[in-house]
PDB file of N, CA and C in Angstrom:
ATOM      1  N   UNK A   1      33.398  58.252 133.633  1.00  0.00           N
ATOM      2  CA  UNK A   1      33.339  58.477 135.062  1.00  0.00           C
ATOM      3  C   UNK A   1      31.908  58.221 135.545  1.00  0.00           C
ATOM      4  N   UNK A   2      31.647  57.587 136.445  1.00  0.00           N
ATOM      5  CA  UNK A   2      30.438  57.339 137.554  1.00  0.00           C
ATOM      6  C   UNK A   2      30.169  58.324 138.494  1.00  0.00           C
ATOM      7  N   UNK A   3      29.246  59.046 138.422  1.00  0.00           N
ATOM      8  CA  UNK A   3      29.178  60.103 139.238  1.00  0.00           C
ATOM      9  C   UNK A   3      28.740  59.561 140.862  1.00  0.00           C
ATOM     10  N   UNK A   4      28.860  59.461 141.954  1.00  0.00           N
ATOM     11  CA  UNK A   4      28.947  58.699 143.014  1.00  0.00           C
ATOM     12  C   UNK A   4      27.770  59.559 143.573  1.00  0.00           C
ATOM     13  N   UNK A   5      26.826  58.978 144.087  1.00  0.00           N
ATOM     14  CA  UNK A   5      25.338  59.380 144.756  1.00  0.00           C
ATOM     15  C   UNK A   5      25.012  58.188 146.090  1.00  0.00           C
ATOM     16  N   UNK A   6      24.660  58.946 147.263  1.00  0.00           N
ATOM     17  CA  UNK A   6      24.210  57.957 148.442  1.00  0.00           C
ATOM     18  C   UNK A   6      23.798  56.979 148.126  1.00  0.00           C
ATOM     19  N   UNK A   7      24.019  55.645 148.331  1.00  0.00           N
ATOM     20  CA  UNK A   7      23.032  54.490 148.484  1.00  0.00           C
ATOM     21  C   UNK A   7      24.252  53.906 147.775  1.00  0.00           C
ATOM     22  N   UNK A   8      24.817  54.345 146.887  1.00  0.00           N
ATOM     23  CA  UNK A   8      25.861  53.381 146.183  1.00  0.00           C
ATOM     24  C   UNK A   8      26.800  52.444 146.589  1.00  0.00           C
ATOM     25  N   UNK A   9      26.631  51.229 146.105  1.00  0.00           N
ATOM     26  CA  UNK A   9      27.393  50.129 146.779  1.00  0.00           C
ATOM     27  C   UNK A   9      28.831  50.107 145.962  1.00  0.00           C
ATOM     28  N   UNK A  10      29.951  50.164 146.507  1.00  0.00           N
ATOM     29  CA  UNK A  10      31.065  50.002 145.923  1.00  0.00           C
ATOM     30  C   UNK A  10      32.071  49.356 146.496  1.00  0.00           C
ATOM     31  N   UNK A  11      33.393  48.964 146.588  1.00  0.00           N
ATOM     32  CA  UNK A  11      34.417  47.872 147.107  1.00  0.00           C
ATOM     33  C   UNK A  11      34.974  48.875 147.434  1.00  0.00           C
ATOM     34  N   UNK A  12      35.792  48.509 149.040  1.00  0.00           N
ATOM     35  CA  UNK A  12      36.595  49.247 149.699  1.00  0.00           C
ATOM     36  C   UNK A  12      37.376  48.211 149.761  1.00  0.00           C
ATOM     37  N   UNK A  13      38.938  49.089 149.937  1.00  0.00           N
ATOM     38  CA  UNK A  13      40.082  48.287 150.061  1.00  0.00           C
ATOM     39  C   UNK A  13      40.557  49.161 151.094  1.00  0.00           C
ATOM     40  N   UNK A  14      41.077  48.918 152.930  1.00  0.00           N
ATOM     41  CA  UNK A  14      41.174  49.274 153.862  1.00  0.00           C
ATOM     42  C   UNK A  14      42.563  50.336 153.771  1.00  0.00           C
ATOM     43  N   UNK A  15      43.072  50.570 154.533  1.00  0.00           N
ATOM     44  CA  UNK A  15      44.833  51.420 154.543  1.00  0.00           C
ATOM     45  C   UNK A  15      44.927  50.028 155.317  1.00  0.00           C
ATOM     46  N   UNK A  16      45.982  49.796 154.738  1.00  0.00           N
ATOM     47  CA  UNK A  16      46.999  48.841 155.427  1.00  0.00           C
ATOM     48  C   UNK A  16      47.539  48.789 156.807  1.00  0.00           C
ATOM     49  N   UNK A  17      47.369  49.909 157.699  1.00  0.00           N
ATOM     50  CA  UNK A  17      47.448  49.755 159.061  1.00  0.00           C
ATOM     51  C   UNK A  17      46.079  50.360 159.833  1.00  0.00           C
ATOM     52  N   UNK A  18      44.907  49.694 158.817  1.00  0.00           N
ATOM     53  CA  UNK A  18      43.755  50.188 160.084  1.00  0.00           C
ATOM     54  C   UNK A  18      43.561  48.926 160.182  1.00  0.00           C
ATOM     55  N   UNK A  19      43.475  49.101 161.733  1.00  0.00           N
ATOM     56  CA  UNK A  19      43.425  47.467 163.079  1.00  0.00           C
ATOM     57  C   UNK A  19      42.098  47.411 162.929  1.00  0.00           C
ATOM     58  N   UNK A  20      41.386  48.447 163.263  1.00  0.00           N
ATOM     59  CA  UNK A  20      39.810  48.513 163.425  1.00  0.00           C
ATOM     60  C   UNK A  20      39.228  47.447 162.631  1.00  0.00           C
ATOM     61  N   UNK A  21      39.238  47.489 161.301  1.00  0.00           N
ATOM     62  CA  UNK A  21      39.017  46.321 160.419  1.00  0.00           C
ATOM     63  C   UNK A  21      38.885  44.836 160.234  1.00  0.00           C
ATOM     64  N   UNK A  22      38.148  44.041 160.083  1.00  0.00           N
ATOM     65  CA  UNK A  22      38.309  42.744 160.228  1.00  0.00           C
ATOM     66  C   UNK A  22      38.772  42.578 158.590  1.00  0.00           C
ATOM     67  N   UNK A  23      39.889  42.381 158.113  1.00  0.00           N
ATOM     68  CA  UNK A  23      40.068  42.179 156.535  1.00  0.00           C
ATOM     69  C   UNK A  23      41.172  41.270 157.174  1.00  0.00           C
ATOM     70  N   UNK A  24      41.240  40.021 157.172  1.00  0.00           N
ATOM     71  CA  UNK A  24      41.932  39.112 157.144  1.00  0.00           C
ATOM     72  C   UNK A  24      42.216  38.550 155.653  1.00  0.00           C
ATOM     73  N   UNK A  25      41.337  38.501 154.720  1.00  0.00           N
ATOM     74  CA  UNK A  25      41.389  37.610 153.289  1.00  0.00           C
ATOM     75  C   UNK A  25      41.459  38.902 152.450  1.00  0.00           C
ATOM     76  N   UNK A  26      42.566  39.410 152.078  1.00  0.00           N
ATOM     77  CA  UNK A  26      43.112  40.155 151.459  1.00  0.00           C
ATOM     78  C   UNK A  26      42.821  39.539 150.018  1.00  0.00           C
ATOM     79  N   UNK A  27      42.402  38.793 150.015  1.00  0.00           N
ATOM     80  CA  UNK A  27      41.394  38.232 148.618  1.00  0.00           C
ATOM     81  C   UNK A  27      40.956  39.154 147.362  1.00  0.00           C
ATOM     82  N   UNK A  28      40.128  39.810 148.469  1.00  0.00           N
ATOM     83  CA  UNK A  28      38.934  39.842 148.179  1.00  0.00           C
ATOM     84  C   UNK A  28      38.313  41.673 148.875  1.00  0.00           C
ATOM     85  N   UNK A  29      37.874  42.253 148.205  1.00  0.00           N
ATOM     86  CA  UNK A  29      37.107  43.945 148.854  1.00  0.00           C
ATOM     87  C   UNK A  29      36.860  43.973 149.668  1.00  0.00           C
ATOM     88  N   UNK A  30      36.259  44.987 150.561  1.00  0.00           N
ATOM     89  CA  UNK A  30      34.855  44.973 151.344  1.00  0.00           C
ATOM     90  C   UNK A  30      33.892  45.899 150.359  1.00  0.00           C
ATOM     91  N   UNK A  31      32.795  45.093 150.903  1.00  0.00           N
ATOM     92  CA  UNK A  31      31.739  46.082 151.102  1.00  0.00           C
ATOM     93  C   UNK A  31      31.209  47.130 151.119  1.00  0.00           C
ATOM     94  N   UNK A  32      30.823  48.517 150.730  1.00  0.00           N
ATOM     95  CA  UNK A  32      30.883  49.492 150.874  1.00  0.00           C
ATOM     96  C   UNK A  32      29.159  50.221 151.096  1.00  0.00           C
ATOM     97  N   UNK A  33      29.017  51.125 151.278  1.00  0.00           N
ATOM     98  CA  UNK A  33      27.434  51.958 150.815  1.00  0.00           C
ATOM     99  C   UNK A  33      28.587  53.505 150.875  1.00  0.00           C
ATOM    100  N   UNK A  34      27.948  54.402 150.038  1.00  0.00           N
ATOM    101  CA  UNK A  34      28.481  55.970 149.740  1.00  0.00           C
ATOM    102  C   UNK A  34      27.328  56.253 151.062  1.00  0.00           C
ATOM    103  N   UNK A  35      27.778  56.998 151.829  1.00  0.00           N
ATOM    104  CA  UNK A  35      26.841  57.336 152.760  1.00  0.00           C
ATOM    105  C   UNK A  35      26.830  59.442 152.388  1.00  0.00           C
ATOM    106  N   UNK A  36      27.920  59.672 152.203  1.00  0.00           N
ATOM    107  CA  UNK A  36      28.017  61.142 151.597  1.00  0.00           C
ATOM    108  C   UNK A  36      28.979  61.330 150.271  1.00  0.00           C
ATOM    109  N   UNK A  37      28.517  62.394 149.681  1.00  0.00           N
ATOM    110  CA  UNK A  37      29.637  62.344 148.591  1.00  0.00           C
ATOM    111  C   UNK A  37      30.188  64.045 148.727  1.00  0.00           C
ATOM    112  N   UNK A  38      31.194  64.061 148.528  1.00  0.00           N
ATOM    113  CA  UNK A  38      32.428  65.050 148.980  1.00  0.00           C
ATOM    114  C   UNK A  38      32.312  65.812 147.378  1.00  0.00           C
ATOM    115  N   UNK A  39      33.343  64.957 146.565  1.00  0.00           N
ATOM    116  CA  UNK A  39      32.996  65.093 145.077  1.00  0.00           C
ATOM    117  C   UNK A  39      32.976  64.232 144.215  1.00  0.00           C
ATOM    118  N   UNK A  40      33.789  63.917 143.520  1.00  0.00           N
ATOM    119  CA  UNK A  40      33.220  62.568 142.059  1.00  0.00           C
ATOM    120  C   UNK A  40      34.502  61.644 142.803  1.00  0.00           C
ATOM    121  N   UNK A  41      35.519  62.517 143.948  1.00  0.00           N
ATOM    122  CA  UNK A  41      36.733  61.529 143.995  1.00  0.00           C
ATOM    123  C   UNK A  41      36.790  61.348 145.767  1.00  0.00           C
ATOM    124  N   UNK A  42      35.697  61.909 146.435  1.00  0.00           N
ATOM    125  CA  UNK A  42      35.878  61.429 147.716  1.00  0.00           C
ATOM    126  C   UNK A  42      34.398  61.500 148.040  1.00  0.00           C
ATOM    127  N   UNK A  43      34.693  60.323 148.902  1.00  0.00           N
ATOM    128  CA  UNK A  43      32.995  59.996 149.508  1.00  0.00           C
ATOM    129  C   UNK A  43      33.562  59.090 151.339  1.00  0.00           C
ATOM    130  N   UNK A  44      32.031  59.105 151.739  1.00  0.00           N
ATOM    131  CA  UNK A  44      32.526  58.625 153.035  1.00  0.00           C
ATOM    132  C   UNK A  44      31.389  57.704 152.974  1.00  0.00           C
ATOM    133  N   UNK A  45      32.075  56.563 153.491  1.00  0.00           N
ATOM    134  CA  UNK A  45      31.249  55.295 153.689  1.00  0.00           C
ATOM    135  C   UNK A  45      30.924  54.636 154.590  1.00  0.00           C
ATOM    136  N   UNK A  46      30.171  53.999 154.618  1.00  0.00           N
ATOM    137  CA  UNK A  46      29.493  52.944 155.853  1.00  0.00           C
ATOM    138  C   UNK A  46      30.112  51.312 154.932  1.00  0.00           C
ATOM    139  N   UNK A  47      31.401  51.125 156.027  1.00  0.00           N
ATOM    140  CA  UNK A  47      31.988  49.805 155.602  1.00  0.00           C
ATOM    141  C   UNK A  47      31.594  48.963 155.979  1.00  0.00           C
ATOM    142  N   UNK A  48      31.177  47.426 155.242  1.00  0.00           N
ATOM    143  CA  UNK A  48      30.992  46.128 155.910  1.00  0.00           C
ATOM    144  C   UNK A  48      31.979  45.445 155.749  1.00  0.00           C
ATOM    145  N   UNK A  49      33.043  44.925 157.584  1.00  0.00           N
ATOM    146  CA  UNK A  49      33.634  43.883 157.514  1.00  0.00           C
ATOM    147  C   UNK A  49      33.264  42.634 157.031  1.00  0.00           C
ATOM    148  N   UNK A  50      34.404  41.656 157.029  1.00  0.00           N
ATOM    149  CA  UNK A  50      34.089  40.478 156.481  1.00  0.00           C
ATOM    150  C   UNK A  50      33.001  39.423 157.573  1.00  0.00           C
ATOM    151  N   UNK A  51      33.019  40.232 158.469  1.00  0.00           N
ATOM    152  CA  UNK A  51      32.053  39.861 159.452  1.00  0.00           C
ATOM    153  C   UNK A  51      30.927  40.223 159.414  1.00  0.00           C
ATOM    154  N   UNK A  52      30.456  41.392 158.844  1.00  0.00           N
ATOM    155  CA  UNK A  52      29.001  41.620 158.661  1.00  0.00           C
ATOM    156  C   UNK A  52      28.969  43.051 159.555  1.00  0.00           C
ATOM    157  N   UNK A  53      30.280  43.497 160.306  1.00  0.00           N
ATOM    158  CA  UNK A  53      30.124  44.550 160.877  1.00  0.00           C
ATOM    159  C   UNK A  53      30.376  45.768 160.024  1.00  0.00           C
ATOM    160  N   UNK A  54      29.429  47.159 160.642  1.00  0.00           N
ATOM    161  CA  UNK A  54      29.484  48.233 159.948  1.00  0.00           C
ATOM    162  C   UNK A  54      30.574  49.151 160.511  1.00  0.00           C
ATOM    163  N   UNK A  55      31.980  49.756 159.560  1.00  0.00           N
ATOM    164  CA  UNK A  55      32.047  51.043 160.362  1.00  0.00           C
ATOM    165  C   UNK A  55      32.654  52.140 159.264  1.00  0.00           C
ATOM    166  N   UNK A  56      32.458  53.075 159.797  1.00  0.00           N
ATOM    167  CA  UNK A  56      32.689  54.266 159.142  1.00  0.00           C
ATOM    168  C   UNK A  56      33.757  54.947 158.422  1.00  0.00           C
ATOM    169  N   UNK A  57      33.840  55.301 157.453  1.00  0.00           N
ATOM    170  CA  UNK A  57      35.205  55.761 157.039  1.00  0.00           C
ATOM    171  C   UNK A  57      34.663  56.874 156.114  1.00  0.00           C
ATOM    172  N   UNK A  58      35.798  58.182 156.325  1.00  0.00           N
ATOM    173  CA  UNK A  58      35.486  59.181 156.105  1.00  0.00           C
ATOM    174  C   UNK A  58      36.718  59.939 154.944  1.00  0.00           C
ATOM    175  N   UNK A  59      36.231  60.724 153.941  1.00  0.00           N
ATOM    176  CA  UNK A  59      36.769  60.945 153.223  1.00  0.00           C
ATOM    177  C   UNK A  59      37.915  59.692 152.613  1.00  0.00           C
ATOM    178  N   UNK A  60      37.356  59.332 151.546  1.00  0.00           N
ATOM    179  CA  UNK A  60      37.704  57.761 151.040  1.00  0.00           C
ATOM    180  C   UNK A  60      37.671  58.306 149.590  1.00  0.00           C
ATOM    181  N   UNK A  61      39.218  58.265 149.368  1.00  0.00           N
ATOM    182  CA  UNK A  61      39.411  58.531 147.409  1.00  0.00           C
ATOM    183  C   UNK A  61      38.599  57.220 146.637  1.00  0.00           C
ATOM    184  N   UNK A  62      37.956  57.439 145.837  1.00  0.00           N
ATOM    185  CA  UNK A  62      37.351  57.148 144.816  1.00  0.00           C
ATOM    186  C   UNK A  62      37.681  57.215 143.605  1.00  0.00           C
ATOM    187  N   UNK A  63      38.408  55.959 143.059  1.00  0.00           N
ATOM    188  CA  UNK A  63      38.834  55.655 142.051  1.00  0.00           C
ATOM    189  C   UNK A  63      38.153  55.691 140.709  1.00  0.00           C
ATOM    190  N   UNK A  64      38.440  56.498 139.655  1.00  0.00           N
ATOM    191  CA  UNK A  64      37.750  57.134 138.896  1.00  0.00           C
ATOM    192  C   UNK A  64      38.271  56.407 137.212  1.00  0.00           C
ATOM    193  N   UNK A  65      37.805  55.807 136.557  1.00  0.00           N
ATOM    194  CA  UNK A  65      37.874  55.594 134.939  1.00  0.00           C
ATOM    195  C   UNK A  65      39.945  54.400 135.622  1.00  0.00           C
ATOM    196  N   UNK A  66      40.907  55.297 135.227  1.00  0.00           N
ATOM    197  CA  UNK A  66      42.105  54.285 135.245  1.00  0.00           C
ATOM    198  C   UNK A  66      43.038  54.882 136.141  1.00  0.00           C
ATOM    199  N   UNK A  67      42.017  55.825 137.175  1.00  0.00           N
ATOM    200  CA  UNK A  67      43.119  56.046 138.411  1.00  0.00           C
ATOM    201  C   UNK A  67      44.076  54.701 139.545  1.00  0.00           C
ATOM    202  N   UNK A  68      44.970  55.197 139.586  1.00  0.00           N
ATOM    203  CA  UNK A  68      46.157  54.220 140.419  1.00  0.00           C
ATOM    204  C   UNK A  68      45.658  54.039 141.848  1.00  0.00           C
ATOM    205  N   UNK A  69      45.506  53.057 142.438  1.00  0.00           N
ATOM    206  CA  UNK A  69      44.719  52.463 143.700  1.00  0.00           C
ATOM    207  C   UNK A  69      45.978  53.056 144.475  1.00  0.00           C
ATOM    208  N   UNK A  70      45.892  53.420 145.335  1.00  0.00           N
ATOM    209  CA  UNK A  70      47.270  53.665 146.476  1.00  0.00           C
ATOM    210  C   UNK A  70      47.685  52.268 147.276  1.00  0.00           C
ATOM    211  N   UNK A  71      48.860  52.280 147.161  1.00  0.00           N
ATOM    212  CA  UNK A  71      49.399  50.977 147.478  1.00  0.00           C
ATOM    213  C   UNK A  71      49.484  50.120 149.335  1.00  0.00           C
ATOM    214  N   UNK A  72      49.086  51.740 149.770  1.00  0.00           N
ATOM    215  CA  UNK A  72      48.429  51.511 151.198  1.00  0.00           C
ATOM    216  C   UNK A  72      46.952  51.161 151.502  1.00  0.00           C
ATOM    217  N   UNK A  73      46.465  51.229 150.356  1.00  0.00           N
ATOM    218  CA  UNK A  73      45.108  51.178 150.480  1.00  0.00           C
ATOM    219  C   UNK A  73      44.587  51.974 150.517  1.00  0.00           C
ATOM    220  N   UNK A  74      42.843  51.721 151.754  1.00  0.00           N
ATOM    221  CA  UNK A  74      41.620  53.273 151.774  1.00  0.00           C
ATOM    222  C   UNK A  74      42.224  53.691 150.767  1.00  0.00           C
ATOM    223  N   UNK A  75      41.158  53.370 150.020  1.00  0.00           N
ATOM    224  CA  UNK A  75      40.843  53.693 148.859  1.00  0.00           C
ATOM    225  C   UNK A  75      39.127  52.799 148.457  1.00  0.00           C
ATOM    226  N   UNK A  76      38.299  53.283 147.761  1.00  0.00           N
ATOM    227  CA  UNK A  76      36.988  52.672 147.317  1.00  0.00           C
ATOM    228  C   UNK A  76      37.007  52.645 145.684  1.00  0.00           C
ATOM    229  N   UNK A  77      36.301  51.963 145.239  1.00  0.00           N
ATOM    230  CA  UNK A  77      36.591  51.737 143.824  1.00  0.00           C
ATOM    231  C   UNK A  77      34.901  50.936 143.333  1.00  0.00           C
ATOM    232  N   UNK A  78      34.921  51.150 141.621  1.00  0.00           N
ATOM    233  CA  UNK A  78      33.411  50.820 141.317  1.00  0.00           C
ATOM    234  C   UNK A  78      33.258  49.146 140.967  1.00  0.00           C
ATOM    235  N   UNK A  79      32.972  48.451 141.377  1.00  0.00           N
ATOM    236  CA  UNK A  79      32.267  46.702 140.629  1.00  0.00           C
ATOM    237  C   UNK A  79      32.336  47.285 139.476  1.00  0.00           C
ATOM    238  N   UNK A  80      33.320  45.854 139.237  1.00  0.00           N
ATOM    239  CA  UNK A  80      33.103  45.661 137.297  1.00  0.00           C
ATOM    240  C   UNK A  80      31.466  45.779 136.640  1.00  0.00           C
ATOM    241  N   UNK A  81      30.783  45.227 137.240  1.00  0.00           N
ATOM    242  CA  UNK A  81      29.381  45.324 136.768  1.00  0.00           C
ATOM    243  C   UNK A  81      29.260  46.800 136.428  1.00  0.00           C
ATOM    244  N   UNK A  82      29.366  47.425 137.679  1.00  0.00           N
ATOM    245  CA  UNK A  82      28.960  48.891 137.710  1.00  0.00           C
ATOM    246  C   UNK A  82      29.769  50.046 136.585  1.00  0.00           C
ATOM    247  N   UNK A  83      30.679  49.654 136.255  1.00  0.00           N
ATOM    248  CA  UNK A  83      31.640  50.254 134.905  1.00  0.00           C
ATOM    249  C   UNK A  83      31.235  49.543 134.241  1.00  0.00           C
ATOM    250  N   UNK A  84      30.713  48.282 133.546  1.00  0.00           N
ATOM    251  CA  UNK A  84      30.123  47.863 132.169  1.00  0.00           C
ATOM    252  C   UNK A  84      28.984  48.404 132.395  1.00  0.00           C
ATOM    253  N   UNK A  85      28.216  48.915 133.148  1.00  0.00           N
ATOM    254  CA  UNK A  85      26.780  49.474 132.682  1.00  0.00           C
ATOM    255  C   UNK A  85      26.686  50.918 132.366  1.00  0.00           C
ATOM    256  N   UNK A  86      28.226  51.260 132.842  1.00  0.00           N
ATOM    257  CA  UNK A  86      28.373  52.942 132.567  1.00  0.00           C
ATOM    258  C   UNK A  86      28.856  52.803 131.213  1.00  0.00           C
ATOM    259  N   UNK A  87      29.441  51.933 130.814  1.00  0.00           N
ATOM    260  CA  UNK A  87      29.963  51.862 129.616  1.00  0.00           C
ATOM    261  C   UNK A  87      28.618  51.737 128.366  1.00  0.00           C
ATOM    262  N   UNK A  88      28.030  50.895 128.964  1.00  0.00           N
ATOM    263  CA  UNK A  88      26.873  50.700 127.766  1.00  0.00           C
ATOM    264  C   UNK A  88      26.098  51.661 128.180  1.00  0.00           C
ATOM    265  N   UNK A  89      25.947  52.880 128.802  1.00  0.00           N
ATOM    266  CA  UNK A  89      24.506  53.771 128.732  1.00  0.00           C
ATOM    267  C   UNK A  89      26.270  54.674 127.856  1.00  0.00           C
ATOM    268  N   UNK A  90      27.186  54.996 127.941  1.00  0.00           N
ATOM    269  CA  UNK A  90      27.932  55.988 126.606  1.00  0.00           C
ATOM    270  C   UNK A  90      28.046  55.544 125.940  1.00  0.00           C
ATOM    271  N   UNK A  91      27.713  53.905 125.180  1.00  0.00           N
ATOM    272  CA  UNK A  91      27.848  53.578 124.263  1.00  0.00           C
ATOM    273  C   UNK A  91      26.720  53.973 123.747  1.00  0.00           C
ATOM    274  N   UNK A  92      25.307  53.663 124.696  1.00  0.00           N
ATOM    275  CA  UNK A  92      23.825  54.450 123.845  1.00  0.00           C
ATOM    276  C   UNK A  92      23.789  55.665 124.023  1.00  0.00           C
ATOM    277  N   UNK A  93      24.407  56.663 124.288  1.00  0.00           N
ATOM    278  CA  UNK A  93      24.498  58.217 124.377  1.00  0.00           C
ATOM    279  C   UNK A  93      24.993  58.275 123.000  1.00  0.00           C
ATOM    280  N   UNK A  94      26.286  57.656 122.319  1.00  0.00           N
ATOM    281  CA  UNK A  94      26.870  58.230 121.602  1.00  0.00           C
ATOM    282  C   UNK A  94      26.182  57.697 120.273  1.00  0.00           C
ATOM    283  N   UNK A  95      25.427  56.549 119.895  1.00  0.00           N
ATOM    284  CA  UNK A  95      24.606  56.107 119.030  1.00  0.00           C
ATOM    285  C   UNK A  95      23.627  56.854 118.484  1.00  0.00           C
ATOM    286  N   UNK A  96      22.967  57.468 119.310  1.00  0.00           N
ATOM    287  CA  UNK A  96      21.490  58.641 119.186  1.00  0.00           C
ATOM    288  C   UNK A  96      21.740  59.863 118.005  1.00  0.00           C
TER     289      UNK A  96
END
């Protein structure tokens, strides 16, 4: 598990009926920054559309190790990068 701290950049995937949103290319994430953290499984973020615009979303589950994404979406989740580097600092925890 990634313990979630302000500044953290992570991928948001919208709820499926927020208009507010510019997510046309269902491709692909948005953007995210943790602007507060709730606990290890909800945080509220400052979203970037695919436009470059910011907006807010509040209390946002946070997908944790092999939790199930909700199929409506809103929901935030960690970059692969960001889980292989958690992976290699418990791989050097458990070496020592």
């Amino acid at each position: 598990m990634i313990k979630p701290t302000p500044g953290r950049i992570v991928w948001f995937t919208p709820w499926s009926n927020d208009i507010e949103i510019d997510h046309h290319d269902k491709s692909q994430p948005l953007a995210a920054i943790v602007a507060y953290v709730w606990s290890d499984t909800m945080v509220n973020l400052s979203v970037i559309d695919q436009n470059g615009t910011h907006h807010a979303r509040t209390s946002v589950k946070l997908l944790q190790d092999e939790d199930a994404a909700p199929a409506e979406g809103g929901f935030a989740q960690w970059m692969p990068f960001q889980k292989g580097q958690a992976s290699n600092a418990d791989t050097r925890t458990e070496v020592k």
